[in-house]
N, C-alpha and C. Protein backbone atom coordinates (compact mmCIF):
# COMPACT_ATOMS: atom_id res chain seq x y z
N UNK A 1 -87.61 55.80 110.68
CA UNK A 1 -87.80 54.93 111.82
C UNK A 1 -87.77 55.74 113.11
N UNK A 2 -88.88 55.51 113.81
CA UNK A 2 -88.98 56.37 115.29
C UNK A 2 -88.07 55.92 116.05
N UNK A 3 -87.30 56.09 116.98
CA UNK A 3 -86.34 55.83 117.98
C UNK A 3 -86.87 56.10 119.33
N UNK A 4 -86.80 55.35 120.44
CA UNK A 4 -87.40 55.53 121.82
C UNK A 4 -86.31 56.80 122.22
N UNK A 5 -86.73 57.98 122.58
CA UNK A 5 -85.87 58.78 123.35
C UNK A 5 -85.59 58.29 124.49
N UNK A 6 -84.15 58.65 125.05
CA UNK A 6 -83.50 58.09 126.42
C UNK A 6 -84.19 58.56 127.60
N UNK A 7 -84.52 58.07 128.63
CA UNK A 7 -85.14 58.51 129.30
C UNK A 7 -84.45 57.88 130.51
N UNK A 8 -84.83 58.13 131.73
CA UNK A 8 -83.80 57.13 133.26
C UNK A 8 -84.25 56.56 133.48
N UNK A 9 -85.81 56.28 132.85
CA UNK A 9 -86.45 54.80 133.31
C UNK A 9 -85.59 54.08 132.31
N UNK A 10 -85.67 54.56 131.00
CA UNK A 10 -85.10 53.34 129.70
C UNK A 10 -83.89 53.01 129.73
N UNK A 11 -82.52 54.14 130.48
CA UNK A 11 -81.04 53.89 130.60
C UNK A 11 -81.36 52.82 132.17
N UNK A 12 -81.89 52.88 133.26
CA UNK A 12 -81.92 51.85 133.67
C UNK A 12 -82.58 50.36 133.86
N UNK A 13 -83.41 50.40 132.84
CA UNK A 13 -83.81 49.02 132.32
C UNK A 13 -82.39 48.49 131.28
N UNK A 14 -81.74 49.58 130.57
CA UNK A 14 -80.81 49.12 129.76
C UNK A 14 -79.71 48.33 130.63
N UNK A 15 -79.25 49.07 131.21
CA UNK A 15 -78.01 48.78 132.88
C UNK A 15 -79.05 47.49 133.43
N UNK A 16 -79.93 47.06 133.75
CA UNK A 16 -80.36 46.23 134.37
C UNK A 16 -80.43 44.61 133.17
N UNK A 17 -80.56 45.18 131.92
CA UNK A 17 -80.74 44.15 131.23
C UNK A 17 -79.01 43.91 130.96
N UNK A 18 -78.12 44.73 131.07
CA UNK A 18 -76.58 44.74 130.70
C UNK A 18 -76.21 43.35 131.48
N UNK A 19 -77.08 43.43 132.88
CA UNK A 19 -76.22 42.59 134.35
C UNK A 19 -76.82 41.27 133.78
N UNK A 20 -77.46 40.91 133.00
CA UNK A 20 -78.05 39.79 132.60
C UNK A 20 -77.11 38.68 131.82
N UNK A 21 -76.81 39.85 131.10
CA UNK A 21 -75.59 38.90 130.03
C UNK A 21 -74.39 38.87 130.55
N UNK A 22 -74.46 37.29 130.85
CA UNK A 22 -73.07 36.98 131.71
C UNK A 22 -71.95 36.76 131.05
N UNK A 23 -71.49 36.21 129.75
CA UNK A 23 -70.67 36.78 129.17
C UNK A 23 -69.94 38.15 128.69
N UNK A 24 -70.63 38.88 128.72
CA UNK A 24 -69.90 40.60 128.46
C UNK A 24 -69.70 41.55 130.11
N UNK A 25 -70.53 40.63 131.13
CA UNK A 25 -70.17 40.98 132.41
C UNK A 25 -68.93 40.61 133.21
N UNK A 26 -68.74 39.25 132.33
CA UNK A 26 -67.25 38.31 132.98
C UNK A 26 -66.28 38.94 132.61
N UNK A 27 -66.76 39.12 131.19
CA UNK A 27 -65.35 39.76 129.96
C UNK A 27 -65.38 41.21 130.43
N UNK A 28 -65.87 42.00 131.40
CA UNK A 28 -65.38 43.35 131.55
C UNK A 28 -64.94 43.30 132.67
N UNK A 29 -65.18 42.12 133.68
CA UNK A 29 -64.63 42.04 135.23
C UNK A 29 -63.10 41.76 134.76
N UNK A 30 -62.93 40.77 133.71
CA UNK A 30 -61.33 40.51 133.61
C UNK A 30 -60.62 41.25 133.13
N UNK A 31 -61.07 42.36 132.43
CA UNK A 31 -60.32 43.29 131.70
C UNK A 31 -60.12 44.08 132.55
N UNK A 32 -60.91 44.73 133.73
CA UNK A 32 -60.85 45.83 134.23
C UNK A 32 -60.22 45.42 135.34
N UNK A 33 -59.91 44.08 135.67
CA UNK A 33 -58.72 44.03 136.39
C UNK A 33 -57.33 43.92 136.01
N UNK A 34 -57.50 42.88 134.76
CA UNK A 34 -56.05 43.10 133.88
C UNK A 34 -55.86 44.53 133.67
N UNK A 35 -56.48 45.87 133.31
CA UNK A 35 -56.06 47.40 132.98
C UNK A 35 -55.66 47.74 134.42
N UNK A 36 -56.68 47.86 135.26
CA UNK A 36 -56.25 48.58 136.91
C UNK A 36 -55.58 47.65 137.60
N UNK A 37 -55.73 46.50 137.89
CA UNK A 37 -55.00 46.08 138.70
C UNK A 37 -53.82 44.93 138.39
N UNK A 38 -53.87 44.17 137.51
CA UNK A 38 -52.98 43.29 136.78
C UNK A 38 -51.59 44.21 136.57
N UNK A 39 -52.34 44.94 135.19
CA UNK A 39 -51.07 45.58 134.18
C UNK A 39 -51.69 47.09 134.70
N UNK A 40 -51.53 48.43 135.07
CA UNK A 40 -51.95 49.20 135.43
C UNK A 40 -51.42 50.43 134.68
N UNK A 41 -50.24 50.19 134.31
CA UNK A 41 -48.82 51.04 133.40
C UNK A 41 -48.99 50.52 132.44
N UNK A 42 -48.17 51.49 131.43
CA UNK A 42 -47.93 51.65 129.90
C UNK A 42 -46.35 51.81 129.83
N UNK A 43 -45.71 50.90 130.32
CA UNK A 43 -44.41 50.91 129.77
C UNK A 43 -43.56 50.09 129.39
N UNK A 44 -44.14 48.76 129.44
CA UNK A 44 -43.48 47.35 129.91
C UNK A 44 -44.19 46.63 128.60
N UNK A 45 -43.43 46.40 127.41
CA UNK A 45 -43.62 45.75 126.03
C UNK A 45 -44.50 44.44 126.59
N UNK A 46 -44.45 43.49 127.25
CA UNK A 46 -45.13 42.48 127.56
C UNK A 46 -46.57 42.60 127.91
N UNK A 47 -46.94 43.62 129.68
CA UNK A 47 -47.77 43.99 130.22
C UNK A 47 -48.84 44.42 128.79
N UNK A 48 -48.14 45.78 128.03
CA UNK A 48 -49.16 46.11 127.01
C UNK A 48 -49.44 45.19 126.00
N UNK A 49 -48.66 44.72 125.37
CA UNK A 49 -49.38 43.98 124.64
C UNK A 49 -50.20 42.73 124.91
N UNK A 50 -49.93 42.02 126.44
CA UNK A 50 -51.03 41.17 127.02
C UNK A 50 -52.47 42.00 126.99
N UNK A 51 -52.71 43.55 127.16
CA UNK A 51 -53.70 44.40 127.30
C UNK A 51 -54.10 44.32 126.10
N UNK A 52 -53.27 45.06 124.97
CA UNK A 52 -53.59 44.84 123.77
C UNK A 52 -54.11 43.98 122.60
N UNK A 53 -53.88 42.67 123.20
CA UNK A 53 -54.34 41.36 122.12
C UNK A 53 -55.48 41.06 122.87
N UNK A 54 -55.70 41.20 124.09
CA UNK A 54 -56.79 40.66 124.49
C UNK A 54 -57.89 41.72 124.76
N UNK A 55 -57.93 42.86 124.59
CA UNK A 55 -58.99 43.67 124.36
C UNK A 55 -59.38 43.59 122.91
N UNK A 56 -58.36 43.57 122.22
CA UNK A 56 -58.55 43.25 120.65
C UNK A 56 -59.57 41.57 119.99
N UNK A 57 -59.03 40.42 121.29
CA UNK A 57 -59.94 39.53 120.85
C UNK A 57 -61.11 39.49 121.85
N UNK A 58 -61.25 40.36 122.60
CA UNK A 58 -62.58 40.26 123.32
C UNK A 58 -63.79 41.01 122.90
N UNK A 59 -62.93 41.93 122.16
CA UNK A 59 -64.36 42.91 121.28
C UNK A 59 -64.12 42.70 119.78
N UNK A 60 -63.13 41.74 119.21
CA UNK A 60 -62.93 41.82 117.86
C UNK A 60 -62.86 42.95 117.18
N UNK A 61 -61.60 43.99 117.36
CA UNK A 61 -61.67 45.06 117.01
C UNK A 61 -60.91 45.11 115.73
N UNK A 62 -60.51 44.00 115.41
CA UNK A 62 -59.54 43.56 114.00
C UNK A 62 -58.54 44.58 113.95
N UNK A 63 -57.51 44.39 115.15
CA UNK A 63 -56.30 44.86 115.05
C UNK A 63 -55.46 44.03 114.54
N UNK A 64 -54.92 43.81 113.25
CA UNK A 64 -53.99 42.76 112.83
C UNK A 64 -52.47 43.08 113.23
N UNK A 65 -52.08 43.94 113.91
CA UNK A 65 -50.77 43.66 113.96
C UNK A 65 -50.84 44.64 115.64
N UNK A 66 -50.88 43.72 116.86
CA UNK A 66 -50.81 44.06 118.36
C UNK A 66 -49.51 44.67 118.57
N UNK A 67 -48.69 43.87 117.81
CA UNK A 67 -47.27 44.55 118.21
C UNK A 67 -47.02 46.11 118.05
N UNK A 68 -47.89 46.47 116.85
CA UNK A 68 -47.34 47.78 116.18
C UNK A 68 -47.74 48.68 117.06
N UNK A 69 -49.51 48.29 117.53
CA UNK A 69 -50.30 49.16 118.44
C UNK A 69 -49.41 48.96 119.95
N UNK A 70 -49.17 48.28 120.26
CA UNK A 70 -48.61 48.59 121.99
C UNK A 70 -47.60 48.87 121.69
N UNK A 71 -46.53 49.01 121.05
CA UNK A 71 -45.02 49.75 120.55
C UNK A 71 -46.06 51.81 120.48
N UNK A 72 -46.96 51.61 119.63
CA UNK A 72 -46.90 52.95 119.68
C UNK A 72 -48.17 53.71 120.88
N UNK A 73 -48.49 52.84 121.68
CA UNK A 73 -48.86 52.82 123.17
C UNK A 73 -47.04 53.58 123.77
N UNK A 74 -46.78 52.69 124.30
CA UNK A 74 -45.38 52.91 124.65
C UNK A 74 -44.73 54.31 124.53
N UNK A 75 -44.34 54.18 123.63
CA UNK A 75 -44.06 55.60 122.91
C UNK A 75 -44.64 56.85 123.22
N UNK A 76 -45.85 56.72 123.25
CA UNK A 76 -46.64 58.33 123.97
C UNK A 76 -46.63 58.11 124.84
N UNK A 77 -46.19 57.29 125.95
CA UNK A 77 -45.83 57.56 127.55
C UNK A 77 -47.20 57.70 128.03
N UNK A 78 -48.18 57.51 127.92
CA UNK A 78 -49.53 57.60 128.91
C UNK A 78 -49.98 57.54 129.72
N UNK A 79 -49.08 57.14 130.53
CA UNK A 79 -49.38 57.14 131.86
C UNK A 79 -50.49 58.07 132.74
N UNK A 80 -49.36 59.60 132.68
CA UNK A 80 -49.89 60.75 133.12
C UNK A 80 -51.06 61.18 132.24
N UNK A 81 -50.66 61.16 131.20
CA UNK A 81 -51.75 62.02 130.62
C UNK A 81 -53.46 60.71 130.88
N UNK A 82 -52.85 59.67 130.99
CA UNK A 82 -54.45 59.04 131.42
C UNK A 82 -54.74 59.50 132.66
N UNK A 83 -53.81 59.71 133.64
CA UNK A 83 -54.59 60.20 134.80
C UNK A 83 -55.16 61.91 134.71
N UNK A 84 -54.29 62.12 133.93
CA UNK A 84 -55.51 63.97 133.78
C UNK A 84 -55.99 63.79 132.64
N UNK A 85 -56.87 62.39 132.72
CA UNK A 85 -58.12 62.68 131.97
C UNK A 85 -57.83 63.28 130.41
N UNK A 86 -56.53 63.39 129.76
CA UNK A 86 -56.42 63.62 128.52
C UNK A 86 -56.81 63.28 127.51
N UNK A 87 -58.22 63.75 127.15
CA UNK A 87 -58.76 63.33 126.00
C UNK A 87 -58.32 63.13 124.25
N UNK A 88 -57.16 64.48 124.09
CA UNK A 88 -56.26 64.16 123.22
C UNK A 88 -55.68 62.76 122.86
N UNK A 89 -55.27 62.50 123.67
CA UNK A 89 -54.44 61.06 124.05
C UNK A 89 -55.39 59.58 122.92
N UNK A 90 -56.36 59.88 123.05
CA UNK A 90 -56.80 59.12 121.84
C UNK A 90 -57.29 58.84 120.50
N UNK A 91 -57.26 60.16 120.23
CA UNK A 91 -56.66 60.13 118.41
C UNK A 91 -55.16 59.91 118.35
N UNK A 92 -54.38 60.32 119.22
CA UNK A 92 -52.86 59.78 118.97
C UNK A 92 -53.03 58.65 119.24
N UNK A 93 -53.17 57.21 119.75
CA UNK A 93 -53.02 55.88 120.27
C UNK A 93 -53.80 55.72 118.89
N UNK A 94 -54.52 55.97 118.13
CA UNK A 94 -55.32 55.31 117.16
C UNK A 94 -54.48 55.72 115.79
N UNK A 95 -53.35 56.59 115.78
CA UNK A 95 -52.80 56.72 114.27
C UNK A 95 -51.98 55.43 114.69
N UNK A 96 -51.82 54.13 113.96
CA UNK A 96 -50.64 53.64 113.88
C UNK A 96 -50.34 53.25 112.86
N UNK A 97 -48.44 53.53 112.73
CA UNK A 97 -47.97 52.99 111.36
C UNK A 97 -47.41 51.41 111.22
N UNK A 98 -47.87 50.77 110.47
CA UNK A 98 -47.79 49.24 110.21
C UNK A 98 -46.28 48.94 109.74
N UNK A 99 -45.59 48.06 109.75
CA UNK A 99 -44.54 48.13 109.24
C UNK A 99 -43.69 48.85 108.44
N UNK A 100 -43.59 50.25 108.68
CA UNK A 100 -43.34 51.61 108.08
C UNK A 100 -43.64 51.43 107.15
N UNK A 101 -45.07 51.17 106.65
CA UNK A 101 -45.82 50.86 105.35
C UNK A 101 -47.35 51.94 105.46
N UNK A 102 -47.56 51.13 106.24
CA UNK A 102 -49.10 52.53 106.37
C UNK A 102 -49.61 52.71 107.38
N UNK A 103 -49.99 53.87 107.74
CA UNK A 103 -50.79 54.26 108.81
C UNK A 103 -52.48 54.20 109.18
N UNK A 104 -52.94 53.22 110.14
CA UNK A 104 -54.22 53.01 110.41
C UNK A 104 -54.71 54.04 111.38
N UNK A 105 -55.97 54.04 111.07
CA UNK A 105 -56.55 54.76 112.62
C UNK A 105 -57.29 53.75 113.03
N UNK A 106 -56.99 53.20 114.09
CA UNK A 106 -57.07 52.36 114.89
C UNK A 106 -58.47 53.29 116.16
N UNK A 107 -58.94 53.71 115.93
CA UNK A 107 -59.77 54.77 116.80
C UNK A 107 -60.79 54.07 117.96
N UNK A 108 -61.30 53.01 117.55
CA UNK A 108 -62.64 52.66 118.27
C UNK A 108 -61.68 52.01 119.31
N UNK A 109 -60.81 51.42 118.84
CA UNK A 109 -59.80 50.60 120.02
C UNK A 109 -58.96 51.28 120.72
N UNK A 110 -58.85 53.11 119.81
CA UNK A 110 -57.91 53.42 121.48
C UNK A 110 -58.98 54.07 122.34
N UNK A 111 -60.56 54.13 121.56
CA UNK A 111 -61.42 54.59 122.91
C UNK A 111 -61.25 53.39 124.06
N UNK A 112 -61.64 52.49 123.07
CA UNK A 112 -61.61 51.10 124.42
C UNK A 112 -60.79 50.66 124.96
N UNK A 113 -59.21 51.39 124.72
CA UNK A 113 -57.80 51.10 125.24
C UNK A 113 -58.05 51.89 126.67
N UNK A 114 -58.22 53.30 126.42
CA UNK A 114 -58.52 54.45 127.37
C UNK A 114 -59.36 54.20 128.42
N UNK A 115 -60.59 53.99 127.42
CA UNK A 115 -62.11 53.39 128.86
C UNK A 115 -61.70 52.48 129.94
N UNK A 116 -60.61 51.06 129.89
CA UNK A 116 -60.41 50.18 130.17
C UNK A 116 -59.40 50.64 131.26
N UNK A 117 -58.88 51.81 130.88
CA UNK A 117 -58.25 52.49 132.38
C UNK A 117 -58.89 53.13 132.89
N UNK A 118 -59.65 54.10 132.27
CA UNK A 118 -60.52 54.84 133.61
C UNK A 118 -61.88 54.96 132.44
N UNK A 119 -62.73 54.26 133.10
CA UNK A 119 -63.98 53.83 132.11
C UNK A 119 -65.17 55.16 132.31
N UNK A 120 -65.07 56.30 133.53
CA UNK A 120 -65.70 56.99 133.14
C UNK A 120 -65.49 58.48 132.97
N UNK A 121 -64.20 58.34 132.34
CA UNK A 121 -63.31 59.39 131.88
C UNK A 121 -63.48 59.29 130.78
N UNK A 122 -63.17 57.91 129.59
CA UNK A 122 -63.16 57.94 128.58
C UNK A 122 -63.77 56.78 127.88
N UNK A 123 -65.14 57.29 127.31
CA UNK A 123 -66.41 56.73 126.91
C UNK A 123 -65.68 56.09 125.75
N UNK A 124 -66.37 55.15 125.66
CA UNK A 124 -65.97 54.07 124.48
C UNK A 124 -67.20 54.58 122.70
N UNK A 125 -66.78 54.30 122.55
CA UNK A 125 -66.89 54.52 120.25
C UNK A 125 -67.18 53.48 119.65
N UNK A 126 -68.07 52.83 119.24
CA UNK A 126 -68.23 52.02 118.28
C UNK A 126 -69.37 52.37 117.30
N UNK A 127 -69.46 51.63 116.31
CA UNK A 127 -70.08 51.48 115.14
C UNK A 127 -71.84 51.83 115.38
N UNK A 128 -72.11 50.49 116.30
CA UNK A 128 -73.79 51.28 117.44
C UNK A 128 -73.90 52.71 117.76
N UNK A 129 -73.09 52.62 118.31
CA UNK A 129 -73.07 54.39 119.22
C UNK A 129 -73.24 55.19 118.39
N UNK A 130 -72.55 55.24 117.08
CA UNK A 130 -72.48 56.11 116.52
C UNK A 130 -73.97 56.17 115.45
N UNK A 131 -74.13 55.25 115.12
CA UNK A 131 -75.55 55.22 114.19
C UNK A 131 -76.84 55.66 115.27
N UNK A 132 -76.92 55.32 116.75
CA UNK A 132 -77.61 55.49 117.27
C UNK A 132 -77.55 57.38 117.66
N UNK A 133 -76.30 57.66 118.22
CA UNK A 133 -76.12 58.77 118.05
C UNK A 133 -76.29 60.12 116.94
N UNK A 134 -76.16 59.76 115.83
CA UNK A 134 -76.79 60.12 114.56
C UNK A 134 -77.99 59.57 114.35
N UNK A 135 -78.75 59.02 114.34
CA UNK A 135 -80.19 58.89 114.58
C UNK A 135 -80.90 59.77 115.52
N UNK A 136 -80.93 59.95 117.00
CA UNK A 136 -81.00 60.91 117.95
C UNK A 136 -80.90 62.62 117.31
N UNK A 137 -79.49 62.69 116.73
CA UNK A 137 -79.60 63.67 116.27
C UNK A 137 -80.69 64.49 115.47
N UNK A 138 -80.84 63.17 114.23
CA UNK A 138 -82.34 64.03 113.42
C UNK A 138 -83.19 64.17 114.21
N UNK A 139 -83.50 63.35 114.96
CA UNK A 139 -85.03 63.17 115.64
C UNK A 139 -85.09 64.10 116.19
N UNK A 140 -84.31 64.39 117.22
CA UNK A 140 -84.31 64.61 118.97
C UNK A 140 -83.62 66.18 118.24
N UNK A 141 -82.82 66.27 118.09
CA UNK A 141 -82.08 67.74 117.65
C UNK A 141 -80.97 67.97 119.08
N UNK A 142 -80.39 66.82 119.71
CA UNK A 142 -80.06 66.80 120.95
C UNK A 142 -78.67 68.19 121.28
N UNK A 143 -78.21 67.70 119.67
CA UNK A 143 -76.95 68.79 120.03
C UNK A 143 -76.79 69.34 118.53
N UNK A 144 -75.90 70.03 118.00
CA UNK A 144 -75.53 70.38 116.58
C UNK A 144 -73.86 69.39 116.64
N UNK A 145 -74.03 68.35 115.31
CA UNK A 145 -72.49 67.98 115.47
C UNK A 145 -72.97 67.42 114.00
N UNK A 146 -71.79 66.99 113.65
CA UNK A 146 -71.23 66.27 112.48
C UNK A 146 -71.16 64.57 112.58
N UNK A 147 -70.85 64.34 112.11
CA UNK A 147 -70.71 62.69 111.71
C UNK A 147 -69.57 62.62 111.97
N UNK A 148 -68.58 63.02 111.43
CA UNK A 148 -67.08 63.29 111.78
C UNK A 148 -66.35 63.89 112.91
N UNK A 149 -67.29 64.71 113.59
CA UNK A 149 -67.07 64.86 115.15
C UNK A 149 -67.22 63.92 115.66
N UNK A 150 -67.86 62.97 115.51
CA UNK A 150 -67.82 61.51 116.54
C UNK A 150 -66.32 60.99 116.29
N UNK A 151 -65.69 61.52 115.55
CA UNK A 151 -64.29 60.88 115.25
C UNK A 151 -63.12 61.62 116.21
N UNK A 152 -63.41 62.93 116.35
CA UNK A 152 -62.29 63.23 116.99
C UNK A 152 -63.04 63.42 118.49
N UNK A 153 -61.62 62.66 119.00
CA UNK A 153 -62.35 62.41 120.90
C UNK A 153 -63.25 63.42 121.65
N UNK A 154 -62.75 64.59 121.62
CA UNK A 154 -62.58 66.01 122.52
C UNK A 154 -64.09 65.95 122.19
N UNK A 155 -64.01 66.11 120.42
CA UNK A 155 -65.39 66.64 120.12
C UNK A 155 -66.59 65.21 120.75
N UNK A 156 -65.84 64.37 120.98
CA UNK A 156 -66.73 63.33 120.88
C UNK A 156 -67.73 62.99 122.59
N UNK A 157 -66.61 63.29 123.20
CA UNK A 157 -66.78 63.47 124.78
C UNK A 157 -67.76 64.51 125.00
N UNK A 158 -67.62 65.86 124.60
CA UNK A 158 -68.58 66.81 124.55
C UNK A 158 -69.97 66.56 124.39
N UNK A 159 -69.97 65.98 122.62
CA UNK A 159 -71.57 64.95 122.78
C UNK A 159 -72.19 64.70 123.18
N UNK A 160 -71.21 63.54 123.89
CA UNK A 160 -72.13 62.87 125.18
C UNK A 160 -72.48 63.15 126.36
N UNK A 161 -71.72 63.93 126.93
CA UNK A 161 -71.56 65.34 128.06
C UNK A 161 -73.19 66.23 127.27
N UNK A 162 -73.22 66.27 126.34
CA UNK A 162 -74.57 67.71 126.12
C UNK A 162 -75.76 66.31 126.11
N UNK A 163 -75.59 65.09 125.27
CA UNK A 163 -76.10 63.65 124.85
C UNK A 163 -76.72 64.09 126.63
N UNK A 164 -76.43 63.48 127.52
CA UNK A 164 -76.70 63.34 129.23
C UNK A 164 -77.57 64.48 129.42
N UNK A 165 -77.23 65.40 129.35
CA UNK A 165 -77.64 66.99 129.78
C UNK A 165 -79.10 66.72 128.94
N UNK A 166 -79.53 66.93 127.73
CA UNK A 166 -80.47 67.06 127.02
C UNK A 166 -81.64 66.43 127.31
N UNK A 167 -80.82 65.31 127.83
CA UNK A 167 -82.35 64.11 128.06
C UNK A 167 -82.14 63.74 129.90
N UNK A 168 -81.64 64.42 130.20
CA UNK A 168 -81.75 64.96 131.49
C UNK A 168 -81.29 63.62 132.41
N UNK A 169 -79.86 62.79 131.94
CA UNK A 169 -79.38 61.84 132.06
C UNK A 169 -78.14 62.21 132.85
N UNK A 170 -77.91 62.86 133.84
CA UNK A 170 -76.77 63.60 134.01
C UNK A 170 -76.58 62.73 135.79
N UNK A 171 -77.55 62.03 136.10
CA UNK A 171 -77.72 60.98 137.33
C UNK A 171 -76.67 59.71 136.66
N UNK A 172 -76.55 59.08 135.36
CA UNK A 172 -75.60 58.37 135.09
C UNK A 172 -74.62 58.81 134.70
N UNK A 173 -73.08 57.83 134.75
CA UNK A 173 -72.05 58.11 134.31
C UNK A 173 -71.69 57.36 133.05
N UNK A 174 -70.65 58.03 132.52
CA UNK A 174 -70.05 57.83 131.39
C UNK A 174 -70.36 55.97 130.82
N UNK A 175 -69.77 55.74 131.81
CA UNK A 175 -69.58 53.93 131.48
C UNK A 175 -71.37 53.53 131.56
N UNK A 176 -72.48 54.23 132.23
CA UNK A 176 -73.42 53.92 131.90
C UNK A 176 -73.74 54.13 130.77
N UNK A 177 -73.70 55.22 130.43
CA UNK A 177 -74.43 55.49 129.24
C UNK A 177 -73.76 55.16 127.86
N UNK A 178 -72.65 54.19 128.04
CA UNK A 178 -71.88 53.35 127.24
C UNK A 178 -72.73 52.58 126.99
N UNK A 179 -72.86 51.79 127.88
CA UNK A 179 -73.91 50.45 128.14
C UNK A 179 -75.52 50.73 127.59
N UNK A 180 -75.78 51.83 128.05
CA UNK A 180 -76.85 51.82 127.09
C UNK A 180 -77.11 52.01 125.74
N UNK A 181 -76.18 53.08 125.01
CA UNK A 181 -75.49 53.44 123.67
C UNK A 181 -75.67 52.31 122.73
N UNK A 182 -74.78 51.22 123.59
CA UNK A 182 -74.47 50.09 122.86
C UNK A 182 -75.44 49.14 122.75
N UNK A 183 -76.35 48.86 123.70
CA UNK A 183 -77.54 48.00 123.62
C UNK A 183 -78.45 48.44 123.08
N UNK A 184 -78.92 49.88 123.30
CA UNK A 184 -79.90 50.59 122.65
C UNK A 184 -79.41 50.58 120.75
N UNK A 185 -78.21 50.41 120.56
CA UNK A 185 -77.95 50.84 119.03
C UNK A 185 -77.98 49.65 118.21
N UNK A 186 -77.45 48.11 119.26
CA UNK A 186 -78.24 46.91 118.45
C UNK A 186 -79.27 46.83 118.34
N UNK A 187 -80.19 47.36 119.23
CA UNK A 187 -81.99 47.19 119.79
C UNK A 187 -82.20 47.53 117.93
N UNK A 188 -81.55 48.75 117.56
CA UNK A 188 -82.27 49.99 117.04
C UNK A 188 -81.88 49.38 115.68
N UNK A 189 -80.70 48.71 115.21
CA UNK A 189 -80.10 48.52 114.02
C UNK A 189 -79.49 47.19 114.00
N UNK A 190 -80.24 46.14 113.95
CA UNK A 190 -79.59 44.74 114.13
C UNK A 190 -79.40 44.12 113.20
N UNK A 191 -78.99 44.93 111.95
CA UNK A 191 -78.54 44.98 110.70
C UNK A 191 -77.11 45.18 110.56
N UNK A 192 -76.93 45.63 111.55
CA UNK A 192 -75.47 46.45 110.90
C UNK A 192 -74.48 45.61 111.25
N UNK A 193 -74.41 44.01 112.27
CA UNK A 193 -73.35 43.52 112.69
C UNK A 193 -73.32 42.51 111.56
N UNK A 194 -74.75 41.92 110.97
CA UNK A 194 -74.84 41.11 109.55
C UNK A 194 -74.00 41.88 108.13
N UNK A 195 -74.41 43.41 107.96
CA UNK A 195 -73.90 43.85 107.01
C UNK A 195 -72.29 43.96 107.05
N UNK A 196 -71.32 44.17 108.61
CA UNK A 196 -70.43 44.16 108.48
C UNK A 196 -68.89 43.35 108.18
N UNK A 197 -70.13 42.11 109.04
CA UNK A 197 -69.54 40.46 108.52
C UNK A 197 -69.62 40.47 106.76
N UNK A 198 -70.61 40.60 106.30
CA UNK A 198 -70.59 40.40 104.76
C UNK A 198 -69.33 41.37 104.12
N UNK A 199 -69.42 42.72 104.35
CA UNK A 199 -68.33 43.51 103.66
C UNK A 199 -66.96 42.85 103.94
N UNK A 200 -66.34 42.44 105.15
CA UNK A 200 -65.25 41.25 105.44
C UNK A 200 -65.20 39.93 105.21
N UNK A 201 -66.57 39.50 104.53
CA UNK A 201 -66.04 38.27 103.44
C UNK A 201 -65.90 38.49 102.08
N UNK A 202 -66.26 39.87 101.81
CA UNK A 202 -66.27 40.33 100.93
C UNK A 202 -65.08 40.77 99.90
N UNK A 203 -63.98 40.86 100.91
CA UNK A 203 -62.33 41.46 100.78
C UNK A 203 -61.60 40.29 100.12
């Protein structure tokens, strides 16, 4: 399947068609005031987990247990390290252990925990992005990476940092080229939100 290469006419028709849909425009005005200006800190058991359940039911990230994730929010103190931009910081927020029973990686949700404080520091991860991003790859030859580098942050940020550079996208920022990632990867694969519902009735 051919894929439209990114281009700044196509990332801003994407951003222009984003402002359209008034539901995912409302739902990021309230979040991004509940992260910056509501709840702004990571230390206060209440504040986070109001952050936590409701980023969880606004993108359905099927976190079943909020408590466990903002307890181990808490715990790594994040504050600082979100303000220097610590990309580390989110493979740790995504190991969590469930009732000292097992440990999830919770990953796509601590990109979108992170983004939601400083959205163009730390690019958001999902399921689109990533098929679209591996698609690009064969085609385009944009960068050399793995499938599994989209998993760990550092490597993942880089990507999209060379992702910008390659296709000569380096006029938008991070949180743009979120927005397009994500629209461009339903455009591209509007299969994959049907196939994922089925594997979860499937359980």
């Amino acid at each position: 399947m051919k894929i439209e290469s990114p281009t700044s006419k196509i990332v801003r028709e994407y951003l222009n068609k984003w402002d359209t849909l008034e539901n995912y425009v409302a739902q990021e005005s309230s979040l991004r005031k509940l992260f910056t200006k509501t709840y702004p800190h990571n230390t206060d058991m209440d504040e986070v987990l109001i952050k936590v359940c409701s980023l969880n039911d606004f993108y359905s990230t099927n976190i079943f247990s909020p408590f466990s994730v903002a307890k181990r929010i808490i715990s790594l103190d994040i504050d600082n390290r979100l303000k220097d931009n610590d990309v580390t910081l989110v493979n740790e927020i995504a190991l969590v252990n469930v009732n000292n029973k097992r440990t999830f990686n919770f990953y796509s949700f601590a990109t979108k925990y992170c983004s939601h404080h400083k959205p163009t520091a730390f690019p958001i991860y999902d399921s689109y992005v990533d098929k679209l991003l591996m698609a690009l790859k064969k085609q385009d030859k944009f960068y050399k990476f793995s499938k599994a580098d989209l998993k760990d942050y550092k490597k993942y940020k880089e990507i999209l940092l060379n992702f910008k550079h390659f296709y000569k996208l380096d006029n938008f920022d991070l949180k743009e080229i979120d927005k397009y990632l994500w629209q461009a990867g339903k455009d591209n694969f509007p299969n994959m939100n049907y196939k994922k519902n089925k594997k979860l009735s499937s359980n």
